[in-house]
Protein backbone atom coordinates (compact mmCIF):
# COMPACT_ATOMS: atom_id res chain seq x y z
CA UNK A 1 107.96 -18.89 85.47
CA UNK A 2 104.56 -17.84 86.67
CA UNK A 3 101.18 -18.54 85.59
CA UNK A 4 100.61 -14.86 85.68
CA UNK A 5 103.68 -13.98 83.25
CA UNK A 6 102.50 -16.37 81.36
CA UNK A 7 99.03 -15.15 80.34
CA UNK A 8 100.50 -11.58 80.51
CA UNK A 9 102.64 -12.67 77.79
CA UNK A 10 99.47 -13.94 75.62
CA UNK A 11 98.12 -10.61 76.52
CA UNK A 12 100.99 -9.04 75.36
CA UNK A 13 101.53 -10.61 72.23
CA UNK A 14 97.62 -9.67 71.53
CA UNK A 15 98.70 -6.43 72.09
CA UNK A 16 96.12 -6.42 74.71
CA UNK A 17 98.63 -3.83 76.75
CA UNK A 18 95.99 -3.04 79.34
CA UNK A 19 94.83 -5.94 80.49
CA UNK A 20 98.66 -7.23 80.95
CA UNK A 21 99.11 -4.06 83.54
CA UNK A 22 95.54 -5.08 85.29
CA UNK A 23 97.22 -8.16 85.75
CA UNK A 24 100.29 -6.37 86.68
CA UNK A 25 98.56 -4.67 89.28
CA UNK A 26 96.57 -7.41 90.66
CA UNK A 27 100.08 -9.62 91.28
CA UNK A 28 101.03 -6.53 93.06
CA UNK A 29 98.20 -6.31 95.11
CA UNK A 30 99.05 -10.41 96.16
CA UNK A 31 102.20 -9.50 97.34
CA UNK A 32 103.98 -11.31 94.39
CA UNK A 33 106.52 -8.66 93.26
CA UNK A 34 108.43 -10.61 91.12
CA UNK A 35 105.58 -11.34 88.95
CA UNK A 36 104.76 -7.50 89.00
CA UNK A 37 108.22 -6.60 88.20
CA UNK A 38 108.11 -8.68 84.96
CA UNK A 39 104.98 -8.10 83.67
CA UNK A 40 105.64 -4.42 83.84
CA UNK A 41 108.83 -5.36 82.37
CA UNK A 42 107.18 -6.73 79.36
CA UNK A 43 105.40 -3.83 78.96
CA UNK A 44 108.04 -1.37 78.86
CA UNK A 45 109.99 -3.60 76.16
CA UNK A 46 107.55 -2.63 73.83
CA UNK A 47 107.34 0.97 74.88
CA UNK A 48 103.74 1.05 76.77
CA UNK A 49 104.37 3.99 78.77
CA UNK A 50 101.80 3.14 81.46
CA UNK A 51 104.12 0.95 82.55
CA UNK A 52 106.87 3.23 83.00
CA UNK A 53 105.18 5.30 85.03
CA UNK A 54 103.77 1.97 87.17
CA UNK A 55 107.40 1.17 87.45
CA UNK A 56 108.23 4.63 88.77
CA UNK A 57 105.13 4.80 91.13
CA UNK A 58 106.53 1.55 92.77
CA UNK A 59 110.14 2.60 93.59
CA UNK A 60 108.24 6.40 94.87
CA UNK A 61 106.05 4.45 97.21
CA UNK A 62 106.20 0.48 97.91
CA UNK A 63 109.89 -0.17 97.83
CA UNK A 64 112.00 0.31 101.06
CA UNK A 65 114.41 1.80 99.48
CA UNK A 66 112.94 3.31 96.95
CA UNK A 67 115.15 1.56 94.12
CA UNK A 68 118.18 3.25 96.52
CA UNK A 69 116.90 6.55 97.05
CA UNK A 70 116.04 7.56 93.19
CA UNK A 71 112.17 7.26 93.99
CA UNK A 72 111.30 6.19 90.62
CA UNK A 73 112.52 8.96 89.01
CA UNK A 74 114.50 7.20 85.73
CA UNK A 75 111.41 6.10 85.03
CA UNK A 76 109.80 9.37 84.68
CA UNK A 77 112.38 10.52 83.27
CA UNK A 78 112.25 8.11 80.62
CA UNK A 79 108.82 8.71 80.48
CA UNK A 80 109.03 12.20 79.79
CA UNK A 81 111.81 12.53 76.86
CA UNK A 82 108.50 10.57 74.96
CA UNK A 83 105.80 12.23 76.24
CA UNK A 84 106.94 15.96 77.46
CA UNK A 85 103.48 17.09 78.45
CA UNK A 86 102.51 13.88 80.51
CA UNK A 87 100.23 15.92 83.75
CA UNK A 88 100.37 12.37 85.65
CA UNK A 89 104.18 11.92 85.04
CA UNK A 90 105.30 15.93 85.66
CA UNK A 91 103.64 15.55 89.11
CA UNK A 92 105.27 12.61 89.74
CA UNK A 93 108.60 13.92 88.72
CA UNK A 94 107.91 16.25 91.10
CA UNK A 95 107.32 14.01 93.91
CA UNK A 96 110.55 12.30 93.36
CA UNK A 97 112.65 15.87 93.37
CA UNK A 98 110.54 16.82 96.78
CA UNK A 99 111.87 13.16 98.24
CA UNK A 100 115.31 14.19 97.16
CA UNK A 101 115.51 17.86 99.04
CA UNK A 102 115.31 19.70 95.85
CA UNK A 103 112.13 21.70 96.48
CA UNK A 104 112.53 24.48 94.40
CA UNK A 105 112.51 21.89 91.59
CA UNK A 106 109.82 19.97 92.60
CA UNK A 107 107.83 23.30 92.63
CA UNK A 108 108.74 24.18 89.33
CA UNK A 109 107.81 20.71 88.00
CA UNK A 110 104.05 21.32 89.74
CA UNK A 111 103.98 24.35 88.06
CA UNK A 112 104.68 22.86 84.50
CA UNK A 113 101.80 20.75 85.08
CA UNK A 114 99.70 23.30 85.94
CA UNK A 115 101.11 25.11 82.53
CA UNK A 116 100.30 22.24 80.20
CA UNK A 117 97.00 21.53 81.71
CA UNK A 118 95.59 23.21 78.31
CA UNK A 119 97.51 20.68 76.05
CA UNK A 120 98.42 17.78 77.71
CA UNK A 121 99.40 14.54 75.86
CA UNK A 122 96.30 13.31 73.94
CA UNK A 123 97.84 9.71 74.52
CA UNK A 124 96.59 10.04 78.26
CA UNK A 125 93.70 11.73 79.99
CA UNK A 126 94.86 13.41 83.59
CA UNK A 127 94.40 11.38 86.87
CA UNK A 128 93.84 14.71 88.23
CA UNK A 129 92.23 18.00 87.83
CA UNK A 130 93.95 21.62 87.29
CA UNK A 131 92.45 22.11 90.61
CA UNK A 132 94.07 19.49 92.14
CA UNK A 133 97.52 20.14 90.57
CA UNK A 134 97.34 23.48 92.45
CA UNK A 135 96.37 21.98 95.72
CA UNK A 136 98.91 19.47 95.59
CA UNK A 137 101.42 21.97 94.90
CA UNK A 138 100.22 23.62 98.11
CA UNK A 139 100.45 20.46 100.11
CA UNK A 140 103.90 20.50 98.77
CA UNK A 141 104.61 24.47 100.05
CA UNK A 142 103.07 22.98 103.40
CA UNK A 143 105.66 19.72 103.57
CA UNK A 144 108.52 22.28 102.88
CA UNK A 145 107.25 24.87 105.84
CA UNK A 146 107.28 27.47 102.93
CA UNK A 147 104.28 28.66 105.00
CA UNK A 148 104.05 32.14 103.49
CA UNK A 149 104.11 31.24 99.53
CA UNK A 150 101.36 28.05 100.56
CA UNK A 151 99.06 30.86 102.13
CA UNK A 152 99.33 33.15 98.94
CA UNK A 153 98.63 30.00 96.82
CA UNK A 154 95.61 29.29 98.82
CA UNK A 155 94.31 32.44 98.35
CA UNK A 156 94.89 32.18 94.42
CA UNK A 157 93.19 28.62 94.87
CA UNK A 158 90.08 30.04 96.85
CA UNK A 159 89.73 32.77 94.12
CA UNK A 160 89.75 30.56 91.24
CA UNK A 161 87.74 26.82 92.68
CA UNK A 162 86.27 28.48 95.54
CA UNK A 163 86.39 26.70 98.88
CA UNK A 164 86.81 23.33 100.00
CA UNK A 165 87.35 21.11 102.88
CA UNK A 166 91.28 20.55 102.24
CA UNK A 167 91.11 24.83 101.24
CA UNK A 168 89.61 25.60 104.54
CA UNK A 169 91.74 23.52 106.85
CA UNK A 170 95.11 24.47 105.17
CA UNK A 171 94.21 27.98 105.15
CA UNK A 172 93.43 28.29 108.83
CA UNK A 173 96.49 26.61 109.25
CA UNK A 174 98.39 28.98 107.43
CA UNK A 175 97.19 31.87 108.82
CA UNK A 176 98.03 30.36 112.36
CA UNK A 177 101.32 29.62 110.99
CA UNK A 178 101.82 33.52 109.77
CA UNK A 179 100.85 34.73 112.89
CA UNK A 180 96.98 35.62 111.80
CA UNK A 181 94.94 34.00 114.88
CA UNK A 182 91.73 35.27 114.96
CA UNK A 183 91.36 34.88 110.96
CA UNK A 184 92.80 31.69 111.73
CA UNK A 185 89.92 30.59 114.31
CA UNK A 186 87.37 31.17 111.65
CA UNK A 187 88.58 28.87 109.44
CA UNK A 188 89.80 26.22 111.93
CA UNK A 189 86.55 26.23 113.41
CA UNK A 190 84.68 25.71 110.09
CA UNK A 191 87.22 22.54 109.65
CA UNK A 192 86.54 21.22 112.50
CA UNK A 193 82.85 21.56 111.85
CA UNK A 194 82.98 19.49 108.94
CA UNK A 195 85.54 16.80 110.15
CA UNK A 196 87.15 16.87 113.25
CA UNK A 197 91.25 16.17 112.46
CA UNK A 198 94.10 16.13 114.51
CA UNK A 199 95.59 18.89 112.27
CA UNK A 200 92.72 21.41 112.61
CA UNK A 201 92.89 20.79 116.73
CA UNK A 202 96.77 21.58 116.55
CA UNK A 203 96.12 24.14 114.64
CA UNK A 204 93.08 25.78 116.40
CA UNK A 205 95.04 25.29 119.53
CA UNK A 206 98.13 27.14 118.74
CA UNK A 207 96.06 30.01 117.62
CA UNK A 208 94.07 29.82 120.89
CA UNK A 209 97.76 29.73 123.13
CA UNK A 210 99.10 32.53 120.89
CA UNK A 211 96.44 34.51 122.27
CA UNK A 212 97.11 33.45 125.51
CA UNK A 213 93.27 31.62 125.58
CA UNK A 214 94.83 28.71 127.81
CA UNK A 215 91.87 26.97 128.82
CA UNK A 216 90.63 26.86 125.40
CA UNK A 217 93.97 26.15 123.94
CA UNK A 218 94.20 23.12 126.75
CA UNK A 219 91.13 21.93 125.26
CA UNK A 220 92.13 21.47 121.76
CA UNK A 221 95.02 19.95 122.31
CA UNK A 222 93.52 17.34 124.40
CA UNK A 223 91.24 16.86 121.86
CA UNK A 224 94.79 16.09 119.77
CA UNK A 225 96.18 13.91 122.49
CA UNK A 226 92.52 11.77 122.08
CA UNK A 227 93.61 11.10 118.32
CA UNK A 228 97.45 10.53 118.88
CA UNK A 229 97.78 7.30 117.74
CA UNK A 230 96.75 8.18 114.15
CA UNK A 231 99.93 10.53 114.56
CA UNK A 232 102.57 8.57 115.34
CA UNK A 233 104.47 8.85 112.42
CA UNK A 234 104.76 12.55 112.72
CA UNK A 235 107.16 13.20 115.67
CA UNK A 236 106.97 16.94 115.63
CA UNK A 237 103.18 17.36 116.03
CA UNK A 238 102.76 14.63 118.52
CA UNK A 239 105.23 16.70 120.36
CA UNK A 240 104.10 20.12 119.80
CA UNK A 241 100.61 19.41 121.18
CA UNK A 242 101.86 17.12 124.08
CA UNK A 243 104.53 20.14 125.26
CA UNK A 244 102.21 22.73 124.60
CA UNK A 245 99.45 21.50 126.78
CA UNK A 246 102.34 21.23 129.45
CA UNK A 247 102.74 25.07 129.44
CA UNK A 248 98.97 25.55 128.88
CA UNK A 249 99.05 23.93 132.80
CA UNK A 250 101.49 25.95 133.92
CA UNK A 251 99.98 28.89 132.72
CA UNK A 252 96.94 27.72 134.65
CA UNK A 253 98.48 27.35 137.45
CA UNK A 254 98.30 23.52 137.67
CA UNK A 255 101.63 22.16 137.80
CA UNK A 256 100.44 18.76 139.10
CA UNK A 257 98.85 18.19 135.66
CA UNK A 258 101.99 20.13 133.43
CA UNK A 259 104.28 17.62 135.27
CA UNK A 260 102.34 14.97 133.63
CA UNK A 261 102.49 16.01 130.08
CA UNK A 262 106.28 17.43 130.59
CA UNK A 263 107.33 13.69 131.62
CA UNK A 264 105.43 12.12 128.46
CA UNK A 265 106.97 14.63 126.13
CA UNK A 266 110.49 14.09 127.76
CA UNK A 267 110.14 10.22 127.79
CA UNK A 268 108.74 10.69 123.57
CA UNK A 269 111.68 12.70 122.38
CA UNK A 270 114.35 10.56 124.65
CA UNK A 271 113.19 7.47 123.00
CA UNK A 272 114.16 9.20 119.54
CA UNK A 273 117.70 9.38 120.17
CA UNK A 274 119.52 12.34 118.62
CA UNK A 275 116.79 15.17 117.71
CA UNK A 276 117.13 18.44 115.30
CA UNK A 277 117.44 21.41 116.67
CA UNK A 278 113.84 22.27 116.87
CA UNK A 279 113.02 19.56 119.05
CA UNK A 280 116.17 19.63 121.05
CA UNK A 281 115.05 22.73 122.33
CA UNK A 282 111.83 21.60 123.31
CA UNK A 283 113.33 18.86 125.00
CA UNK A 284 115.37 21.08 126.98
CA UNK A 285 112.56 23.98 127.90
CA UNK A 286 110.52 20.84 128.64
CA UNK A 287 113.25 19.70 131.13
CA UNK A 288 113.92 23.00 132.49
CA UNK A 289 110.38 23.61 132.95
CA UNK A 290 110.10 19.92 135.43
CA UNK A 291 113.18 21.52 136.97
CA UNK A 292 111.16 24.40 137.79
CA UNK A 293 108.77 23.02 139.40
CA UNK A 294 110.03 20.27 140.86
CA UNK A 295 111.98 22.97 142.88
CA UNK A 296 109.18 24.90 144.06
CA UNK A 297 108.65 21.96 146.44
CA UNK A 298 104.58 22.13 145.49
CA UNK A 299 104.46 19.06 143.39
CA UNK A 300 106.08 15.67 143.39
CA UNK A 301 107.39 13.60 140.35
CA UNK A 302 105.77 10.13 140.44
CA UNK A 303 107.52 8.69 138.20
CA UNK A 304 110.73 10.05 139.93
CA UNK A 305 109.29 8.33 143.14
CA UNK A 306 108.78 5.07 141.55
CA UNK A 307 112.70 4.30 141.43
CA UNK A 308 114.05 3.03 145.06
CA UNK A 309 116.94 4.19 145.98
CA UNK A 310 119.03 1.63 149.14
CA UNK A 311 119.10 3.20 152.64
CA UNK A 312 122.57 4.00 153.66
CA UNK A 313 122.36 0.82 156.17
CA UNK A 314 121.44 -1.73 153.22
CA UNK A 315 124.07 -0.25 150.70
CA UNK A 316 126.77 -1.28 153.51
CA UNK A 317 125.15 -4.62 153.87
CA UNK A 318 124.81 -4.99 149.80
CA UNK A 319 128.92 -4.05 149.89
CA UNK A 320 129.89 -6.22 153.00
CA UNK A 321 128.37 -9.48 150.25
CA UNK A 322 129.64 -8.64 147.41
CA UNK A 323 133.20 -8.11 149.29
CA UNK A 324 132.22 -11.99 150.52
CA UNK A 325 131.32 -13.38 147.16
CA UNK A 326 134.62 -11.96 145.82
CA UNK A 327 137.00 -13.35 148.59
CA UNK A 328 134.89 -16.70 148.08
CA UNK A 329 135.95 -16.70 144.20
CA UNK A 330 139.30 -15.76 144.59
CA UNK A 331 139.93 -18.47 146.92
CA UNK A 332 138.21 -20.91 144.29
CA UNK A 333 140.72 -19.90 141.52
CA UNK A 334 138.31 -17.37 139.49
């Protein structure tokens, strides 16, 4: 057994609950799991709830499987038949129900936080604010593409805290998403302002290509293609931005430069294997669109160029040897 369960036994037998978890946490932080594990084992025998919720929190984000796709969730579960008005624990609940596909859920759980702000358990104080329980049920609306209820909430938010920099970037990106541009742009451009993101140049470029402002558009979605390596993760902006500066090309007339982006966004999505149906039909209005142009005759595919094809002289030769090589092994025995 571990030095570290050791003393978080002493600890524990003290009754000196939170310094066991700091020690808890700081095994975690060394990469010794086991030791984590037990300590917040420990704990939880004699019912400090911290370390239910630590236990949870673990399985929702560290673990590769997330304890086999629960995300914690028994724990907070657990956690809650004790403590029913737990903030911290209802938003995690929540989490776990958004990683699971049950959104409407996960919403209702945010909103039950939200609800008990007023009398939440006197056992804990809330790692967030009222304020932030209503932005990160917005973040949630966004994650779920439930673009129209996230831009009424964000105007509920901005009526009640005001504004802010995650309130004015998410609201000029859900305005672009509901088809208001121009409000959009104000926003976008404020965000940008104050921090220049990948998600506000996405943004402020599909407003600026809905309104058929290519050259501008171009422009912000280069700026996207500058930070794309902090995107990586998400497949479906990397693409939209990468595509849509293709067709910003084309609708500048420069197919030379469209052909470029239309290869990289092919080559992206056929690395992925089998795509949803979104990006499938990018894929395929990206390959139509190469197609296209490669017919006009105007532009030539370098990469296409770079694979060498055998004249019709050599491919005889190539034939006549490997017709050799076989007689030669057949007359060996192979």
């Amino acid at each position: 057994m571990s030095d570290a369960i050791e003393t978080a036994k002493v600890y524990i037998e003290e009754e000196n609950y939170d310094e066991a978890l700091r020690l808890a946490k700081k095994r975690h932080g060394k990469d010794d799991v086991e030791s984590y594990l037990k300590i917040l084992d420990l704990l939880i025998e004699k019912d400090y709830l911290l370390a239910l919720e630590e236990k949870g929190m673990y399985y929702q984000y560290f673990d590769e499987t997330h304890d086999d796709g629960d995300y914690g969730e028994k724990y907070f579960d657990e956690y809650l038949t004790k403590q029913p008005r737990s903030i911290n624990v209802l938003c995690d609940k929540a989490m776990s129900r958004f990683n699971k596909n049950h959104i409407d859920e996960a919403l209702e759980y945010m909103d039950k936080a939200e609800e008990k702000y007023k009398s939440y358990s006197p056992i804990e104080k809330p790692r967030i604010s009222k304020k932030e329980v209503k932005m990160g049920k917005i973040e949630l609306l966004i994650q779920a593409k439930r673009y129209d209820e996230a831009l009424k909430n964000l105007t509920d938010y901005e009526s009640r805290y005001g504004e802010d920099e995650k309130l004015i970037l998410y609201k000029g990106s859900m305005l672009q998403k509901n088809g208001q541009n121009n409000e959009a742009l104000k926003y976008l451009e404020r965000s940008i302002e104050s921090e220049e993101t990948i998600i506000a140049f996405n943004a402020k470029g599909d407003a600026l290509y809905e309104l058929k402002e290519y050259s501008e558009a171009l422009k912000n979605y280069k700026n996207c293609i500058s930070y794309e390596q902090r995107a990586q993760e998400d497949l479906e902006l990397v693409t939209n931005f990468n595509y849509k500066a293709a067709f910003c090309c084309v609708k500048l007339g420069n197919d030379k430069e469209a052909i470029k982006y239309l290869n990289k966004t092919i080559n992206m999505l056929n690395e992925h294997g089998r795509l949803p149906k979104d990006l499938e039909a990018i894929y395929q209005k990206c390959s139509f669109e190469k197609e296209r142009i490669l017919k006009s005759g105007d532009v030539k595919d370098k990469e296409f160029r770079k694979t060498r094809f055998l004249s019709a002289r050599h491919a005889i030769y190539a034939l006549i040897v490997i017709f050799i090589l076989y007689i030669i092994l057949k007359m060996n025995g192979y």
